[in-house]
C-alpha atoms as a PDB file:
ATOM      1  CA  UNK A   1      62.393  58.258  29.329  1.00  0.00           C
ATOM      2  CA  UNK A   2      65.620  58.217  27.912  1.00  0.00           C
ATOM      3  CA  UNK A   3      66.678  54.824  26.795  1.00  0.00           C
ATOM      4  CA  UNK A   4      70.428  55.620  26.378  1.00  0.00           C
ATOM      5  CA  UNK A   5      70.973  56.120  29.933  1.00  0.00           C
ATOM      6  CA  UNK A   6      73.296  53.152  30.649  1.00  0.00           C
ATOM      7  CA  UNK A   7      76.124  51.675  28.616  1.00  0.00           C
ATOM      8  CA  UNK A   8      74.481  48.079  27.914  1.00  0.00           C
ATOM      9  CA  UNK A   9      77.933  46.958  26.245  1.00  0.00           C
ATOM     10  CA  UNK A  10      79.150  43.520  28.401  1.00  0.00           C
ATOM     11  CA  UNK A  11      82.460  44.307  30.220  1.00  0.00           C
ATOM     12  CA  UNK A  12      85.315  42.787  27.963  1.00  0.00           C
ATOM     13  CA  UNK A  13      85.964  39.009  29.359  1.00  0.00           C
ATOM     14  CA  UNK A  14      89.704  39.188  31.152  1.00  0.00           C
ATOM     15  CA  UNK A  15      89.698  42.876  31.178  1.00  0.00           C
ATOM     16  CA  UNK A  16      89.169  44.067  34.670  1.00  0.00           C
ATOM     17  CA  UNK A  17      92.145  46.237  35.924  1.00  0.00           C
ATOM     18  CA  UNK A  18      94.203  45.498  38.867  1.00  0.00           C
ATOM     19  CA  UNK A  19      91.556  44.772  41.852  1.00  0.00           C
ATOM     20  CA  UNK A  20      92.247  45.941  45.158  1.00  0.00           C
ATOM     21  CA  UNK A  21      93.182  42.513  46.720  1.00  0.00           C
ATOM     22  CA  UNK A  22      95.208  42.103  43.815  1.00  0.00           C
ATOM     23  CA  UNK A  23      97.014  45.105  44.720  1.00  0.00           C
ATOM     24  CA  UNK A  24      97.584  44.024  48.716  1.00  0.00           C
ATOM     25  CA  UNK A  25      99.307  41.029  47.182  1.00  0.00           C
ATOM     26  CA  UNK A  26     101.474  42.492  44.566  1.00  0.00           C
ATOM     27  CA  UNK A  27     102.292  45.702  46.177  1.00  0.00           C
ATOM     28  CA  UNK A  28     102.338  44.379  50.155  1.00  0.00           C
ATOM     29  CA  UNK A  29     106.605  44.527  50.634  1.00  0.00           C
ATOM     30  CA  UNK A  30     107.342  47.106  48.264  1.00  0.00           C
ATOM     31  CA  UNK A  31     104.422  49.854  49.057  1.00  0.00           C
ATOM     32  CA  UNK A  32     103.157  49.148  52.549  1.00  0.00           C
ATOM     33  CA  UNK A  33     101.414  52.466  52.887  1.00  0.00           C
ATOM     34  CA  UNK A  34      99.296  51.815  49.299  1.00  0.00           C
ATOM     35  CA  UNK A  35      98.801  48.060  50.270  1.00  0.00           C
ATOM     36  CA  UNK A  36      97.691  49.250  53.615  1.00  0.00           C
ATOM     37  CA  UNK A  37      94.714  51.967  52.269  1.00  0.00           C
ATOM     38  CA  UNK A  38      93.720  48.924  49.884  1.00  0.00           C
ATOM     39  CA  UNK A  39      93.430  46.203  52.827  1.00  0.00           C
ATOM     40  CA  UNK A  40      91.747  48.849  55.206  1.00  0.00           C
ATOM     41  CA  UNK A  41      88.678  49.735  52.359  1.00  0.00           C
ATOM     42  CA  UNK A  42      87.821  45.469  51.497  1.00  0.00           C
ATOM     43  CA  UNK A  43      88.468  45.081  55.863  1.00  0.00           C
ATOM     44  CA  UNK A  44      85.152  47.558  55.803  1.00  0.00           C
ATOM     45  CA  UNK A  45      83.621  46.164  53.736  1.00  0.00           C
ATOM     46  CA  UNK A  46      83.857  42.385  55.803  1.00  0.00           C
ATOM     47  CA  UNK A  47      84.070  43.822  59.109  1.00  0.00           C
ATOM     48  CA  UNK A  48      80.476  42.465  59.855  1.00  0.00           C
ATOM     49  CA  UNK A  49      81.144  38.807  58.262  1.00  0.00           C
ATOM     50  CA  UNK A  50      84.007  38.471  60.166  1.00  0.00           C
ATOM     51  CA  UNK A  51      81.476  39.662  63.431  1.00  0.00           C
ATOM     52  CA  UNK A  52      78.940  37.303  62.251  1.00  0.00           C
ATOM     53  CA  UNK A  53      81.228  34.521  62.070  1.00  0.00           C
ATOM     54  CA  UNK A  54      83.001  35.115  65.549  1.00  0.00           C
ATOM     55  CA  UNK A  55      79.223  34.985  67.023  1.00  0.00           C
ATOM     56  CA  UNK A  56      78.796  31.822  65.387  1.00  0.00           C
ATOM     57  CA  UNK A  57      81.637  30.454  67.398  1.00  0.00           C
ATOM     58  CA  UNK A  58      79.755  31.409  70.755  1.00  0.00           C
ATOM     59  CA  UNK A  59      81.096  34.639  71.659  1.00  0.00           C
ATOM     60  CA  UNK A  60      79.049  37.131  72.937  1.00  0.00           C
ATOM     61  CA  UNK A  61      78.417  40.638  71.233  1.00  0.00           C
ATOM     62  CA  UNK A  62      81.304  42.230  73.239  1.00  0.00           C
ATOM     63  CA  UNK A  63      83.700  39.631  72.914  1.00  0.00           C
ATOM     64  CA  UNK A  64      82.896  39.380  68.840  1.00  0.00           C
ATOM     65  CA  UNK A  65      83.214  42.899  68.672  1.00  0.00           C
ATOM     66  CA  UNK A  66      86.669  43.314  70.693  1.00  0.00           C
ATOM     67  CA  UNK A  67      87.804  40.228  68.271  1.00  0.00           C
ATOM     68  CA  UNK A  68      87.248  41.377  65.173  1.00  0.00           C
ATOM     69  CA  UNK A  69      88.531  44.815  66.048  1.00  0.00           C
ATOM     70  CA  UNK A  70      91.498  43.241  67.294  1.00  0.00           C
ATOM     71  CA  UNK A  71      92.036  40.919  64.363  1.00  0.00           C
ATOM     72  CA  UNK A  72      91.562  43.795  61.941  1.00  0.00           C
ATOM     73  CA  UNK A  73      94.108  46.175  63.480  1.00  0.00           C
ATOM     74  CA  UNK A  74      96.352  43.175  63.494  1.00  0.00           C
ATOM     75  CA  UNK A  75      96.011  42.937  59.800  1.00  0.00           C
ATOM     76  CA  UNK A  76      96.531  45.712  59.139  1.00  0.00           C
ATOM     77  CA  UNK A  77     100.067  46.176  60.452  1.00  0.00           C
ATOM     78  CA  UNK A  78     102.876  45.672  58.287  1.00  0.00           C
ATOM     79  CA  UNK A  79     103.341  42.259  59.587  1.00  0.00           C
ATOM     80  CA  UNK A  80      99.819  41.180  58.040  1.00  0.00           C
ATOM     81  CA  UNK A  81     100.016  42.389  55.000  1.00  0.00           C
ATOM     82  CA  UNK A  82     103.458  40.341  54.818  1.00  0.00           C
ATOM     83  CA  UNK A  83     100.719  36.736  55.100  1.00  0.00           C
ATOM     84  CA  UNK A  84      98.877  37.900  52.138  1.00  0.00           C
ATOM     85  CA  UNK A  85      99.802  35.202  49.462  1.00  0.00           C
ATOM     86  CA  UNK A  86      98.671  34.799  46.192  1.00  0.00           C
ATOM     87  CA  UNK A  87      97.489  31.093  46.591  1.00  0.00           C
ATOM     88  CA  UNK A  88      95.161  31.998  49.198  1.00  0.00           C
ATOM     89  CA  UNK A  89      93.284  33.567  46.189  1.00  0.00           C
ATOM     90  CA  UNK A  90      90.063  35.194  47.205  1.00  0.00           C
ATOM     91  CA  UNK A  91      90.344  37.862  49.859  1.00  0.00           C
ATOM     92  CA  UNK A  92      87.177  35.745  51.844  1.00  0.00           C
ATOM     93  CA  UNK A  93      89.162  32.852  52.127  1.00  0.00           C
ATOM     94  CA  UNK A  94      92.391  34.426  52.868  1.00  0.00           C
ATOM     95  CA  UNK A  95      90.289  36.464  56.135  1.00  0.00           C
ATOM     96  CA  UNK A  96      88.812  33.126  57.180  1.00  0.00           C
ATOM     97  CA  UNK A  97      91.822  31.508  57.308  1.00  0.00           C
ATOM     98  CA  UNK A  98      93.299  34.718  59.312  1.00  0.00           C
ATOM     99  CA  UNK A  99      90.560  34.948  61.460  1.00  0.00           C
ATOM    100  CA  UNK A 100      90.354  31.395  62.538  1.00  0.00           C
ATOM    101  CA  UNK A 101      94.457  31.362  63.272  1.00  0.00           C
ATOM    102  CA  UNK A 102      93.478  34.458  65.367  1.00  0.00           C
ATOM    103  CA  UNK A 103      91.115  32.603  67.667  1.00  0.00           C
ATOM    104  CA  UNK A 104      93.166  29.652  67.557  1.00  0.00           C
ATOM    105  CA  UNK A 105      96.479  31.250  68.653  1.00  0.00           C
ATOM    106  CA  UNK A 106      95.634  35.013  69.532  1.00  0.00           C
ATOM    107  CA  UNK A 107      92.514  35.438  71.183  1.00  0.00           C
ATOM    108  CA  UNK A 108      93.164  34.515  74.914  1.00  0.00           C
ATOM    109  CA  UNK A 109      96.798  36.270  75.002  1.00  0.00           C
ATOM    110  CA  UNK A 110      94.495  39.375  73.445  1.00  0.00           C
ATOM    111  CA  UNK A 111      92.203  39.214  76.085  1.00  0.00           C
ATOM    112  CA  UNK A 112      94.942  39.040  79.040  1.00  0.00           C
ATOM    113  CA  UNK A 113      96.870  42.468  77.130  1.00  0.00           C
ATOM    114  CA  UNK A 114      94.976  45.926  77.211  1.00  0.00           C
ATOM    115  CA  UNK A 115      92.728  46.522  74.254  1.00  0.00           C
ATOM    116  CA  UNK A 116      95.023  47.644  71.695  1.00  0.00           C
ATOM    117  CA  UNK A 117      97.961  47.113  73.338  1.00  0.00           C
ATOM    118  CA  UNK A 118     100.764  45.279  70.766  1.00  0.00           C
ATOM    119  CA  UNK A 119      98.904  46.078  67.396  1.00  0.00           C
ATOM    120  CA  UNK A 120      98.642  49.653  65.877  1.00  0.00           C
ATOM    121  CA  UNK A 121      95.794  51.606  66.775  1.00  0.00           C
ATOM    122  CA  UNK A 122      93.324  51.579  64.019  1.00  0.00           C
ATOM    123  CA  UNK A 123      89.907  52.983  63.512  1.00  0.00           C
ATOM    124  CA  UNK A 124      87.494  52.009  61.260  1.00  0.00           C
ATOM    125  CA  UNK A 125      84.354  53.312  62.165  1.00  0.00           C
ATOM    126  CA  UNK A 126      83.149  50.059  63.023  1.00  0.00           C
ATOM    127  CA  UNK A 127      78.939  50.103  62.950  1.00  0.00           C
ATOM    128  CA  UNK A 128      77.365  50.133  66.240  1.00  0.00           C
ATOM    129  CA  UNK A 129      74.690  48.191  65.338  1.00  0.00           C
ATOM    130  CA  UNK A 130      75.973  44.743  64.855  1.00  0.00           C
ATOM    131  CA  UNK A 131      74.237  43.403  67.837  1.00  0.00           C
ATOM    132  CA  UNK A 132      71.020  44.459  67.056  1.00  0.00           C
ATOM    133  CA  UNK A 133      71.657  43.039  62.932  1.00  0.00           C
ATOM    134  CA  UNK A 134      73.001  40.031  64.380  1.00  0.00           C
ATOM    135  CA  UNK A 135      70.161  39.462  66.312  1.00  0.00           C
ATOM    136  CA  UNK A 136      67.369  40.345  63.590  1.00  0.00           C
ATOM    137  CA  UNK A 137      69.149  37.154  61.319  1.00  0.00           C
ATOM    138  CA  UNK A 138      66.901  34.710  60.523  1.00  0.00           C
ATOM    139  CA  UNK A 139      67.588  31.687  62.696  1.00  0.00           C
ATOM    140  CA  UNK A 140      69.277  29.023  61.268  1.00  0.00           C
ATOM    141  CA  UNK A 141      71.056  26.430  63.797  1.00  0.00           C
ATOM    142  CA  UNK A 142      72.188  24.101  60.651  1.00  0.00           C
ATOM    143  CA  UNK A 143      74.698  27.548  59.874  1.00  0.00           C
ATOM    144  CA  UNK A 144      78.394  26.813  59.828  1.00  0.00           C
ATOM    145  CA  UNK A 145      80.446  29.729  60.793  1.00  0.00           C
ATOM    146  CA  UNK A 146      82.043  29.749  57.435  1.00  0.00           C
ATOM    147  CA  UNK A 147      78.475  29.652  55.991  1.00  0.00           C
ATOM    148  CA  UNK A 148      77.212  32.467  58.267  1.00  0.00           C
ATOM    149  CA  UNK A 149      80.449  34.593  56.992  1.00  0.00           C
ATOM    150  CA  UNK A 150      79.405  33.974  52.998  1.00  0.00           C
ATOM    151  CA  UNK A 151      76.222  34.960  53.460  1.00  0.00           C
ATOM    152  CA  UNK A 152      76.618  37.765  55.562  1.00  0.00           C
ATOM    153  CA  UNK A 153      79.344  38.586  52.946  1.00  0.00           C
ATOM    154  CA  UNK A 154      77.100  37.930  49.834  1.00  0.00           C
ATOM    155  CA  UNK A 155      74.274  40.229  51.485  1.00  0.00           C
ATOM    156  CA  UNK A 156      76.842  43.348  52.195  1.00  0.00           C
ATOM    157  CA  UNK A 157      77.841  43.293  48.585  1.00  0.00           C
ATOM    158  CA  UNK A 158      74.506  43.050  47.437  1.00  0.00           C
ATOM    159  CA  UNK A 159      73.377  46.017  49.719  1.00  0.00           C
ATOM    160  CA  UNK A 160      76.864  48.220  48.470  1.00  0.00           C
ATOM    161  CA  UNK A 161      76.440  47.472  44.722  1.00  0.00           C
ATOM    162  CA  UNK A 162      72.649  48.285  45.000  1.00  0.00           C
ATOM    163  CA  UNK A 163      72.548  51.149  46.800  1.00  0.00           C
ATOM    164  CA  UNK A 164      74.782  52.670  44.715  1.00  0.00           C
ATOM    165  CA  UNK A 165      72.817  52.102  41.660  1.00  0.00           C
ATOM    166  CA  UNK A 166      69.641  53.561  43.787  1.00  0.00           C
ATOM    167  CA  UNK A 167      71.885  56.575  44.220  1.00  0.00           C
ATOM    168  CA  UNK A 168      72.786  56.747  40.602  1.00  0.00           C
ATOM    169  CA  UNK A 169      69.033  56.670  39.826  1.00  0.00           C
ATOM    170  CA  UNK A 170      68.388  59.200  41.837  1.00  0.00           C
ATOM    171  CA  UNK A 171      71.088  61.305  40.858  1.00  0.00           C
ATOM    172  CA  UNK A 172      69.966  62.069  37.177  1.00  0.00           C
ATOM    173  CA  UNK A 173      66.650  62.147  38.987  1.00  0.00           C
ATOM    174  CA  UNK A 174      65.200  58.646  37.809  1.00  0.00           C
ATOM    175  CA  UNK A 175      64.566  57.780  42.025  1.00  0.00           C
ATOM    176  CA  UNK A 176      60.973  56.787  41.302  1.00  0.00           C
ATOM    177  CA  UNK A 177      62.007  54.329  38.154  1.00  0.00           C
ATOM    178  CA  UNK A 178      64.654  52.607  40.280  1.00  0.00           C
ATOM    179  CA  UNK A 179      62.135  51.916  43.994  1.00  0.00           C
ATOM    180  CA  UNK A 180      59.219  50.126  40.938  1.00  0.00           C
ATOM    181  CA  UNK A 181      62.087  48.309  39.880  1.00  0.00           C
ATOM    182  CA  UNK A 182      64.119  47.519  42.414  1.00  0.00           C
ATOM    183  CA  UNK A 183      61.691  44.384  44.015  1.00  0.00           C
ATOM    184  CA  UNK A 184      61.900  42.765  40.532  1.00  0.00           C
ATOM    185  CA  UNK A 185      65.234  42.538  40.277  1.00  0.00           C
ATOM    186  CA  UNK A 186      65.519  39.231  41.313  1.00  0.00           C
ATOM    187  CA  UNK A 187      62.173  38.176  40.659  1.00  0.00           C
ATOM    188  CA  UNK A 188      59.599  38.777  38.063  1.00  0.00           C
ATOM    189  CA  UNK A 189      55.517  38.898  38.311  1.00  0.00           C
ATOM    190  CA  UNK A 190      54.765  39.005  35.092  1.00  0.00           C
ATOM    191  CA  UNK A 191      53.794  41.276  32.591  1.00  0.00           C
ATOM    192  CA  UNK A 192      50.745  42.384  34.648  1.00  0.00           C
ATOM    193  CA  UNK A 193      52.406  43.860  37.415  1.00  0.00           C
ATOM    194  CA  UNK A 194      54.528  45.288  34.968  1.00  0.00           C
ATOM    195  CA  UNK A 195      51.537  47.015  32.813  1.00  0.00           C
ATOM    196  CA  UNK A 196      50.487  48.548  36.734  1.00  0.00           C
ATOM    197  CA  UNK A 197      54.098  49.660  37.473  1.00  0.00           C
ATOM    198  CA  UNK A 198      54.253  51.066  34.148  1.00  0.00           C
ATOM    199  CA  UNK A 199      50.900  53.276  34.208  1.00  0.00           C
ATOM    200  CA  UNK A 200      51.998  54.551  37.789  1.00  0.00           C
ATOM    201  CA  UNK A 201      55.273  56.129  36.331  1.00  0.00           C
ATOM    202  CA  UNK A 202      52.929  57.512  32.797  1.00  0.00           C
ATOM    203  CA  UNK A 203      55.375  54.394  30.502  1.00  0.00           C
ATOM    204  CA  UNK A 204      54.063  51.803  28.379  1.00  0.00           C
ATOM    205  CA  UNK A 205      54.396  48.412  29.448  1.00  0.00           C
ATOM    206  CA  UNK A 206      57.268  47.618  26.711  1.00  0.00           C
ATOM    207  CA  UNK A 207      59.734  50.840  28.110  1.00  0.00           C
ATOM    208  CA  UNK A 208      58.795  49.594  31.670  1.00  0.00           C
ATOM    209  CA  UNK A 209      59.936  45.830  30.897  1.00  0.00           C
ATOM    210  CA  UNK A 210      63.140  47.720  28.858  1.00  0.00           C
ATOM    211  CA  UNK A 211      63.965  49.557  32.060  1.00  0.00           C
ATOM    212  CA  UNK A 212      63.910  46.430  34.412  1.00  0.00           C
ATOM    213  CA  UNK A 213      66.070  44.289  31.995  1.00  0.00           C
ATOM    214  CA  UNK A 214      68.667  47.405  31.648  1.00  0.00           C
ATOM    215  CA  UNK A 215      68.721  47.702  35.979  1.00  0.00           C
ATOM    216  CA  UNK A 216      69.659  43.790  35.853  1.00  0.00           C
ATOM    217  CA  UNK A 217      72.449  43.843  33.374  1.00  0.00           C
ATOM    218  CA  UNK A 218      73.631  46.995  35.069  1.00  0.00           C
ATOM    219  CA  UNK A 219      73.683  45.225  38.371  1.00  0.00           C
ATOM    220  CA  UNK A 220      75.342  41.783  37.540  1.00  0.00           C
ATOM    221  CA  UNK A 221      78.121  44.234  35.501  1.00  0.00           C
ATOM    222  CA  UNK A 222      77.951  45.707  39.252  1.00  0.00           C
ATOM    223  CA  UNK A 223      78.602  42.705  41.411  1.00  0.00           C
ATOM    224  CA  UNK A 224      80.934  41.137  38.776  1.00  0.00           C
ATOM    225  CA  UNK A 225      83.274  45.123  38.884  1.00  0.00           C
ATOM    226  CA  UNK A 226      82.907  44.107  42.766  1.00  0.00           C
ATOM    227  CA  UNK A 227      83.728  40.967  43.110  1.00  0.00           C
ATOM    228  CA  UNK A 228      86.519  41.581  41.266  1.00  0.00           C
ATOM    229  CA  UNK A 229      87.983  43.376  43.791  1.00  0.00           C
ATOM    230  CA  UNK A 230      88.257  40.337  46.302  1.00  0.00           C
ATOM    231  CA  UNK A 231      90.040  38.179  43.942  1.00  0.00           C
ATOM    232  CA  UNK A 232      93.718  37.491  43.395  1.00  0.00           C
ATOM    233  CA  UNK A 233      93.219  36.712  39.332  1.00  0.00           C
ATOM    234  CA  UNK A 234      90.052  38.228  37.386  1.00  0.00           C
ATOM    235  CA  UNK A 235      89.477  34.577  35.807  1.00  0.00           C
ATOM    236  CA  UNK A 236      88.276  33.321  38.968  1.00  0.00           C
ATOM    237  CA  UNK A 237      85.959  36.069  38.798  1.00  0.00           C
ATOM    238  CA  UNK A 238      82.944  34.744  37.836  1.00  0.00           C
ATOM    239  CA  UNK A 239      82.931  31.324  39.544  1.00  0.00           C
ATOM    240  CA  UNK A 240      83.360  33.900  42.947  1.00  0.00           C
ATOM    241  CA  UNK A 241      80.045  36.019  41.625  1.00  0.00           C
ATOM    242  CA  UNK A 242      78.289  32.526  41.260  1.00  0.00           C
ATOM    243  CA  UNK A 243      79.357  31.698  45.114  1.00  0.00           C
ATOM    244  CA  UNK A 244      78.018  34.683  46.049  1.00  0.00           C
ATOM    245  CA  UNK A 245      74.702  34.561  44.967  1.00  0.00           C
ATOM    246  CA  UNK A 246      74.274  31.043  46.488  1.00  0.00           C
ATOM    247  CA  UNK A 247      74.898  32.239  49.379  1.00  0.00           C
ATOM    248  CA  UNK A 248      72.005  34.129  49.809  1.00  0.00           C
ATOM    249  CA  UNK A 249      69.786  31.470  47.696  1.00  0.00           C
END
């Protein structure tokens, strides 16, 4: 195995370029067509938080699903971008606080106009399975809304950030390394599991153990480069990464 094939170095503290949401903010009035592609790629990425938390409210699948469509394309016109503020500080908060003016104010007179009608069309290639995801949730009644959205949030980066390492792996043709490592990521069974791992893949128990601690720095420097993204100022960076994985705790 080739021990050299990730760059262990920690990312510089306060280093992170300009993030996306960063980039809505600063560039919202002056580029609305650059602001726009920036919004539309994190509104993927939280179309189905924003779905779960509409549910959570006691919509039905249809109604969730018309909603959040509705509240994205909304966004996205040149009038939403013109909301984005830099107080509002992390992108999660800022779409909460969207989303729940939407329902407050907007969701009946939506409902009353044709869909679409008054916002730009937009298409997002929404996933036609949120119904079926929704429902396969584990059920928890004591779930706020808001803490149905984090962890539906916190789950959807998780997925993102580690599929694309799985797809790294199995680029430079390492797939079989990365599925034995992959369920001890986030928890270990010792160094006997590790010495069975490490026969199955013809390593030694010490290059196995090696591997696993390199996939775990690789994927917090992962979620940290992602988080990043969603906040307004890279200092609040880590405090965002540590909400995130209680979410899913």
């Amino acid at each position: 195995m080739n021990s050299g094939f990730m760059d262990d170095s920690p990312l510089p503290p306060g280093n992170f370029p300009s993030t996306r949401w960063s980039l809505v903010i600063n560039a919202g009035a002056d580029s609305p067509t650059l602001a726009g592609a920036a919004l539309e790629a994190l509104c993927r990425r939280y179309w189905y938080p924003l779905y779960s938390y509409v549910r959570r409210t006691g919509r039905s699948h249809h109604e969730a699903q018309d909603c959040t469509q509705e509240f994205l394309a909304r966004l996205l016109a040149s009038d939403g971008l013109l909301r984005a503020r830099p107080e509002r500080g992390r992108f999660r908060t800022f779409l909460l606080t969207s989303l729940g003016n939407f329902l407050i104010n907007e969701w009946h007179r939506a409902q009353a106009a044709k869909r679409g009608g008054g916002a730009p069309q937009v298409s997002l290639d929404l996933p036609p399975d949120a119904a079926e995801r929704f429902a396969g949730e584990p059920v928890d009644p004591g779930l706020t809304p808001e803490q149905a959205f984090d962890r539906a949030w916190a789950y959807s980066v998780l997925d993102s950030v580690v599929t694309a390492l799985g797809a790294e792996y199995e680029k430079s043709g390492r797939g079989p390394l990365f599925a034995a490592l992959r369920p001890l990521v986030w928890g270990d069974e010792g160094e006997a599991t590790h010495a069975i791992l490490a026969m199955r893949l013809g390593m030694n128990t010490h290059a196995f153990t090696v591997a696993l601690q390199r996939l775990r720095r690789r994927l917090t420097d992962r979620l940290r480069e992602e988080v990043a993204q969603t906040v307004a100022d890279p200092a609040e960076t880590d405090a965002e990464l540590r909400h995130l994985l209680g979410a899913v705790r």
